[in-house]
Protein backbone atom coordinates (compact mmCIF):
# COMPACT_ATOMS: atom_id res chain seq x y z
CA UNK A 1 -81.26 5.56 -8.95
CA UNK A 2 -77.67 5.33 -8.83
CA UNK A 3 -75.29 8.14 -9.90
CA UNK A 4 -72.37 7.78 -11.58
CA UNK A 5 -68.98 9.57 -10.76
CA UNK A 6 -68.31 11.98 -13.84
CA UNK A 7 -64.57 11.61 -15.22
CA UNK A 8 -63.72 15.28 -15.02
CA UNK A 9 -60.54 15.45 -12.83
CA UNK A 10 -59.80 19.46 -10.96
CA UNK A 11 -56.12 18.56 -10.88
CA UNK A 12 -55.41 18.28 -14.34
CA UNK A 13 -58.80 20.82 -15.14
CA UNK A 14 -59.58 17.99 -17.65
CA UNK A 15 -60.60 14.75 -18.27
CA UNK A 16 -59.27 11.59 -15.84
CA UNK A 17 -55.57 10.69 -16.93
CA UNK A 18 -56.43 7.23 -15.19
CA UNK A 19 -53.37 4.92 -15.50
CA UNK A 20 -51.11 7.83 -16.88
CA UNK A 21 -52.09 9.48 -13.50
CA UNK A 22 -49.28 8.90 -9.86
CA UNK A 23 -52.95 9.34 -7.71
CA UNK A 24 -54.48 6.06 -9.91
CA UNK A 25 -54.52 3.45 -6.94
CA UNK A 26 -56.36 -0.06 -7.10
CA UNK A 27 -57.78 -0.79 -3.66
CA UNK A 28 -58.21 -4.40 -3.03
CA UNK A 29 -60.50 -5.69 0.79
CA UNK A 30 -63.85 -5.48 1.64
CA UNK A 31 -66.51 -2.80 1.86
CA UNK A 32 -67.52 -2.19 5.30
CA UNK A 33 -70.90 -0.74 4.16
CA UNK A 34 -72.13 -3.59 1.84
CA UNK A 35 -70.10 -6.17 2.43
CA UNK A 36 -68.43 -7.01 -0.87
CA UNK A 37 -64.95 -7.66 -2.19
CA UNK A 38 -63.58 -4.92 -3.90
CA UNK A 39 -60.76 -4.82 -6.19
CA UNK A 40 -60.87 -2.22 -8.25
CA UNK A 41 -58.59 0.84 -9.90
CA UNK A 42 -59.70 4.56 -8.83
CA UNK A 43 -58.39 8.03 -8.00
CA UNK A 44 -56.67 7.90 -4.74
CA UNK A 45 -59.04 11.12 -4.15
CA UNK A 46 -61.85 9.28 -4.87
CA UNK A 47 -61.39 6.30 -2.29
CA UNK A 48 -60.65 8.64 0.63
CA UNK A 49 -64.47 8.85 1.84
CA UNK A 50 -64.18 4.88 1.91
CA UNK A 51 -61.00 4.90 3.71
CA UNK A 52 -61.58 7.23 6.32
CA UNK A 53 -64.83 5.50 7.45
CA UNK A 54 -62.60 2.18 7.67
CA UNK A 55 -59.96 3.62 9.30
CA UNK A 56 -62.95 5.26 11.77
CA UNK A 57 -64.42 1.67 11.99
CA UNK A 58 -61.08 0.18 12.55
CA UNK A 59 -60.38 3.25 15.24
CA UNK A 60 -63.74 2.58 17.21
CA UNK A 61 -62.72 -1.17 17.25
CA UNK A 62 -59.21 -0.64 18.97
CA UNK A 63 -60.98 1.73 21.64
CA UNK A 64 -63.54 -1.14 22.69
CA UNK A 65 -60.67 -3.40 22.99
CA UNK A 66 -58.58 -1.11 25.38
CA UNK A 67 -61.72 -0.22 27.10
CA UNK A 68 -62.02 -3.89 27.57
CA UNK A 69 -58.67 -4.97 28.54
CA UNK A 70 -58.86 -1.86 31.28
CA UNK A 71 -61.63 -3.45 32.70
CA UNK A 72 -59.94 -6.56 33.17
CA UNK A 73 -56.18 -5.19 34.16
CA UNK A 74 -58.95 -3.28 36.98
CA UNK A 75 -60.50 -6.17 38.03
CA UNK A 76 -57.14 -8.70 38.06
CA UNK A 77 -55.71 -5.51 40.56
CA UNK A 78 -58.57 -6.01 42.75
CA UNK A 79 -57.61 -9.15 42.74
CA UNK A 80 -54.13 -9.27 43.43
CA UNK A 81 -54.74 -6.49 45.94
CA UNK A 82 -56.86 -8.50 47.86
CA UNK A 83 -54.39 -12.08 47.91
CA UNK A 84 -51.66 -8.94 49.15
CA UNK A 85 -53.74 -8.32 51.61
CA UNK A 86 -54.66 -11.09 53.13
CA UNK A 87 -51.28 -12.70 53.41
CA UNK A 88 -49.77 -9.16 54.97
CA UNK A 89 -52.49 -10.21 57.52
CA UNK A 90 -51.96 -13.79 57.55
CA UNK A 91 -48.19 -12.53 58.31
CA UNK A 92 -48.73 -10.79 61.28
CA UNK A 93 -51.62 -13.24 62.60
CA UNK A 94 -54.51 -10.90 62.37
CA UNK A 95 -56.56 -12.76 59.29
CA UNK A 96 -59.98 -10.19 58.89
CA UNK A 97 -62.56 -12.39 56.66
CA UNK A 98 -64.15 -9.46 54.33
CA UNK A 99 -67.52 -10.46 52.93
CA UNK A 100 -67.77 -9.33 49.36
């Protein structure tokens, strides 16, 4: 069963201006829930539950990617704290082999 929005608009306290209307917005992308293009005019009030789980989605996205590139900046300072390391010791002549 699928239910259909009703046209009554509690702005106005009657019946959807719909291009007459400043809040009448066409939203053209993709649905992140079903996959499909939309393009399609609607109530700027009416798309915000389908923007605000994209912009969520798009949120969670950006954290993985600076979780990821945190791991790596961690790892490449291991790194480059190690080569420090060993040529502070290679300067003074006192080379120490660490197994790892």
């Amino acid at each position: 069963m699928q239910i259909k929005p009703g046209t009554y608009c509690p702005l106005v306290k009657s019946d959807c201006l719909e291009n007459k209307c400043a809040l009448f917005t066409c939203v053209r992308g993709t649905d992140n829930n079903t996959g499909k293009e939309v393009d399609e005019w609607q109530c700027a009030i009416a798309w915000l539950p389908m923007l605000l789980i994209n912009a969520a989605n798009e949120s969670r996205k950006t954290c993985a990617a600076t979780e990821s590139f945190r791991n790596e900046m961690v790892v490449q300072g291991q790194q480059t704290q190690q080569a420090l390391l060993t040529v502070a010791q290679m300067s003074n002549g006192t080379l120490i082999l660490e197994n790892k």
